[in-house]
Each structure stands twice: as structure tokens, then as C-alpha cells.
C-alpha atoms as a PDB file:
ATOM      1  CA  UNK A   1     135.660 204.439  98.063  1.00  0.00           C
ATOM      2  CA  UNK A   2     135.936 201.061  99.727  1.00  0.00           C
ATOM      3  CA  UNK A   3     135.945 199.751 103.216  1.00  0.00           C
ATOM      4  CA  UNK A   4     138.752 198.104 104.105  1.00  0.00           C
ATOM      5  CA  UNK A   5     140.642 197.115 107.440  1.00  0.00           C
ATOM      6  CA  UNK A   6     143.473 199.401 108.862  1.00  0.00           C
ATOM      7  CA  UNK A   7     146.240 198.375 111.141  1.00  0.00           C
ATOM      8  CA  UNK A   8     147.066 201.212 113.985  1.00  0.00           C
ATOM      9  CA  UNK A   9     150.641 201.671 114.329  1.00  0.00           C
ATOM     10  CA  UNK A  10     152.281 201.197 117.879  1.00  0.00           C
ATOM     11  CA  UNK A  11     152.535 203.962 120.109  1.00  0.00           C
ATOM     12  CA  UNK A  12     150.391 206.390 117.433  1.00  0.00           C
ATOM     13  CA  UNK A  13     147.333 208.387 118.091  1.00  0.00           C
ATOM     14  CA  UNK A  14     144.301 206.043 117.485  1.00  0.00           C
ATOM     15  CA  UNK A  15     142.367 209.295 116.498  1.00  0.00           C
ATOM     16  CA  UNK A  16     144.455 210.013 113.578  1.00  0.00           C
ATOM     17  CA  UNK A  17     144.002 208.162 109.883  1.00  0.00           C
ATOM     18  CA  UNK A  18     147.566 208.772 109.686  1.00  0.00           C
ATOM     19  CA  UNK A  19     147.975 206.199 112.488  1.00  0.00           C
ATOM     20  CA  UNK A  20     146.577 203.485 110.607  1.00  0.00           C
ATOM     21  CA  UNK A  21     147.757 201.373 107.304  1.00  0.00           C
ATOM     22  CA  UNK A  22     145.359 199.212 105.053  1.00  0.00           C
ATOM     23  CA  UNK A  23     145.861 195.342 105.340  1.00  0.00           C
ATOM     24  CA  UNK A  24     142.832 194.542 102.892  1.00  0.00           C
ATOM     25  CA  UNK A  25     139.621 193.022 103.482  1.00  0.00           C
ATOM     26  CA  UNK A  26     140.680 190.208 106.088  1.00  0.00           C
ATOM     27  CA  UNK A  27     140.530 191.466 109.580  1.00  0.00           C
ATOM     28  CA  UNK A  28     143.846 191.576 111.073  1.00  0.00           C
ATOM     29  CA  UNK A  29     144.889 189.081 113.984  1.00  0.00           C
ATOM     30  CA  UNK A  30     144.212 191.360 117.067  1.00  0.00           C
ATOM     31  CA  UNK A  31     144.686 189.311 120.477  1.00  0.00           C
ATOM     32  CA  UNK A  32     144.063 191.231 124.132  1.00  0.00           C
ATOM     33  CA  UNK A  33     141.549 194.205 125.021  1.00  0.00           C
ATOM     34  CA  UNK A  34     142.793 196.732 126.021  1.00  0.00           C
ATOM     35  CA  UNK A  35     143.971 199.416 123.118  1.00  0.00           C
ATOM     36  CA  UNK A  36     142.693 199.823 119.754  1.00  0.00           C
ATOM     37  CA  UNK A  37     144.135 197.243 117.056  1.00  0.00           C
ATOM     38  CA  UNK A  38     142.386 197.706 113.835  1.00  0.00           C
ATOM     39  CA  UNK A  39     139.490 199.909 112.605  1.00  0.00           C
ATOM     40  CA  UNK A  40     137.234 198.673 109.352  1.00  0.00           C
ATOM     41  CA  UNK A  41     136.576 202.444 107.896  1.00  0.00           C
ATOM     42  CA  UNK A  42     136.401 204.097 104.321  1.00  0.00           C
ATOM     43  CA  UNK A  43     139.250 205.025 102.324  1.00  0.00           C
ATOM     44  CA  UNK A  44     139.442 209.104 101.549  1.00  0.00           C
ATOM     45  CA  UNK A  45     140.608 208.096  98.378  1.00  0.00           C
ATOM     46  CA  UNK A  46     144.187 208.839  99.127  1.00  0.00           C
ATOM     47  CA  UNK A  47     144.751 205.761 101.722  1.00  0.00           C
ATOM     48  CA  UNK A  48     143.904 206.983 105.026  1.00  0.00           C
ATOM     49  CA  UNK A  49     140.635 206.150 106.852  1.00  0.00           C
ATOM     50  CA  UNK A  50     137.522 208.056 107.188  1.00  0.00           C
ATOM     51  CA  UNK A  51     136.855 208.213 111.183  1.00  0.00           C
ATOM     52  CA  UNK A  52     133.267 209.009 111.168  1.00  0.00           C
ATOM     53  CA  UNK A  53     131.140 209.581 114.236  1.00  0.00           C
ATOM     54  CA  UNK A  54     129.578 206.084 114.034  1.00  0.00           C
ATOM     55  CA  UNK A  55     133.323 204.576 114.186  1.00  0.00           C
ATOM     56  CA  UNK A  56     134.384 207.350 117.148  1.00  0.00           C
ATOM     57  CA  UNK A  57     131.505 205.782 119.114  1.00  0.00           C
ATOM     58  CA  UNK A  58     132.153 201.964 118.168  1.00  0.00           C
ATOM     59  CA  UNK A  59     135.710 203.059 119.251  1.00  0.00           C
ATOM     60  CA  UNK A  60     134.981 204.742 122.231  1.00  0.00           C
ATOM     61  CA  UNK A  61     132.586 201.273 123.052  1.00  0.00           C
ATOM     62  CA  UNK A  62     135.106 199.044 122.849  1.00  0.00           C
ATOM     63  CA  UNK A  63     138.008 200.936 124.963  1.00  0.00           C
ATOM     64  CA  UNK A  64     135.592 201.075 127.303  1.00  0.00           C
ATOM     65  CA  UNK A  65     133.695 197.618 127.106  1.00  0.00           C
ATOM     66  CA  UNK A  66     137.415 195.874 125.975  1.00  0.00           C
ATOM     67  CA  UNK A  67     135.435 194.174 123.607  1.00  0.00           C
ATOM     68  CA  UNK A  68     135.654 194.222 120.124  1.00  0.00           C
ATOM     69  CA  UNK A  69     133.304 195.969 118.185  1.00  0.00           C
ATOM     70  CA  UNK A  70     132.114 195.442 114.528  1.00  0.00           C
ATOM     71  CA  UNK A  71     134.453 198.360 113.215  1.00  0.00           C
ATOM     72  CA  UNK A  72     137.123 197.994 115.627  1.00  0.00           C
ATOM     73  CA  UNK A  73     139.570 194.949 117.014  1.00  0.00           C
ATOM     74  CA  UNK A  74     141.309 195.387 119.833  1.00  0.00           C
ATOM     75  CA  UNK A  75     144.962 193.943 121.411  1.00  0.00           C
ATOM     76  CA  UNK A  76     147.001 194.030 124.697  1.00  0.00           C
ATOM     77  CA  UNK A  77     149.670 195.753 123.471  1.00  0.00           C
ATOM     78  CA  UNK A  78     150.042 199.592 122.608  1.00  0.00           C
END
């Protein structure tokens, strides 16, 4: 398993891995603050990201910071 960067999809549940698709190792061009962009998170080995607790809380940081967090990018729109 690798970390990699995952794109959230508009309008999907930033909770779910299913939300998200792998754009590689570059992190993804996220402007704004206010909703989760992209998440840097293990692979499960069948595409989807691993949302551990330490990514939940870097999450939950920058929703409520709207700042970007080492794991997690942030943009304006949903």
C-alpha cells in the first residue's frame, strides 16, 4: 500500500473513500477554504482511501480552522 492523493467528488460525502479518486502523488490544485478538496491517505489495495483516525482529525482541523492541513486541501466550492 501507497499513499497517494485523492480528489473528493462534488456534492459526495467527504467521509466516504468512495467519494474520493486517486490523482497520484502531486497534490491536486485546491483554491478556497471552506469544504474538503483532497485527502493524502493509503490505498486499501483496491483504490479507495484508508480514512484513519489521524486523517478524521486532520479533517475535522481544517473544516474547522479553513486551513489546509498536511493530509487534507481544501476549496470554496462543494
Amino acid at each position: 500500500m501507497a499513499f497517494t492523493w485523492y480528489l473528493k467528488s462534488f456534492g459526495s460525502d467527504p467521509n466516504s473513500p468512495a467519494s474520493y479518486s486517486s490523482v497520484g502523488s502531486t497534490p491536486p490544485s485546491c483554491p478556497g477554504t471552506t469544504k474538503i478538496c483532497a485527502i493524502f491517505a493509503d490505498d486499501n489495495g483496491l483504490g479507495d482511501p484508508i480514512i484513519d483516525s489521524n486523517l478524521q482529525s486532520q479533517m475535522t482541523t481544517a473544516l474547522n480552522t479553513s486551513a489546509d492541513q498536511p493530509r487534507v486541501l481544501l476549496r470554496s466550492t462543494n
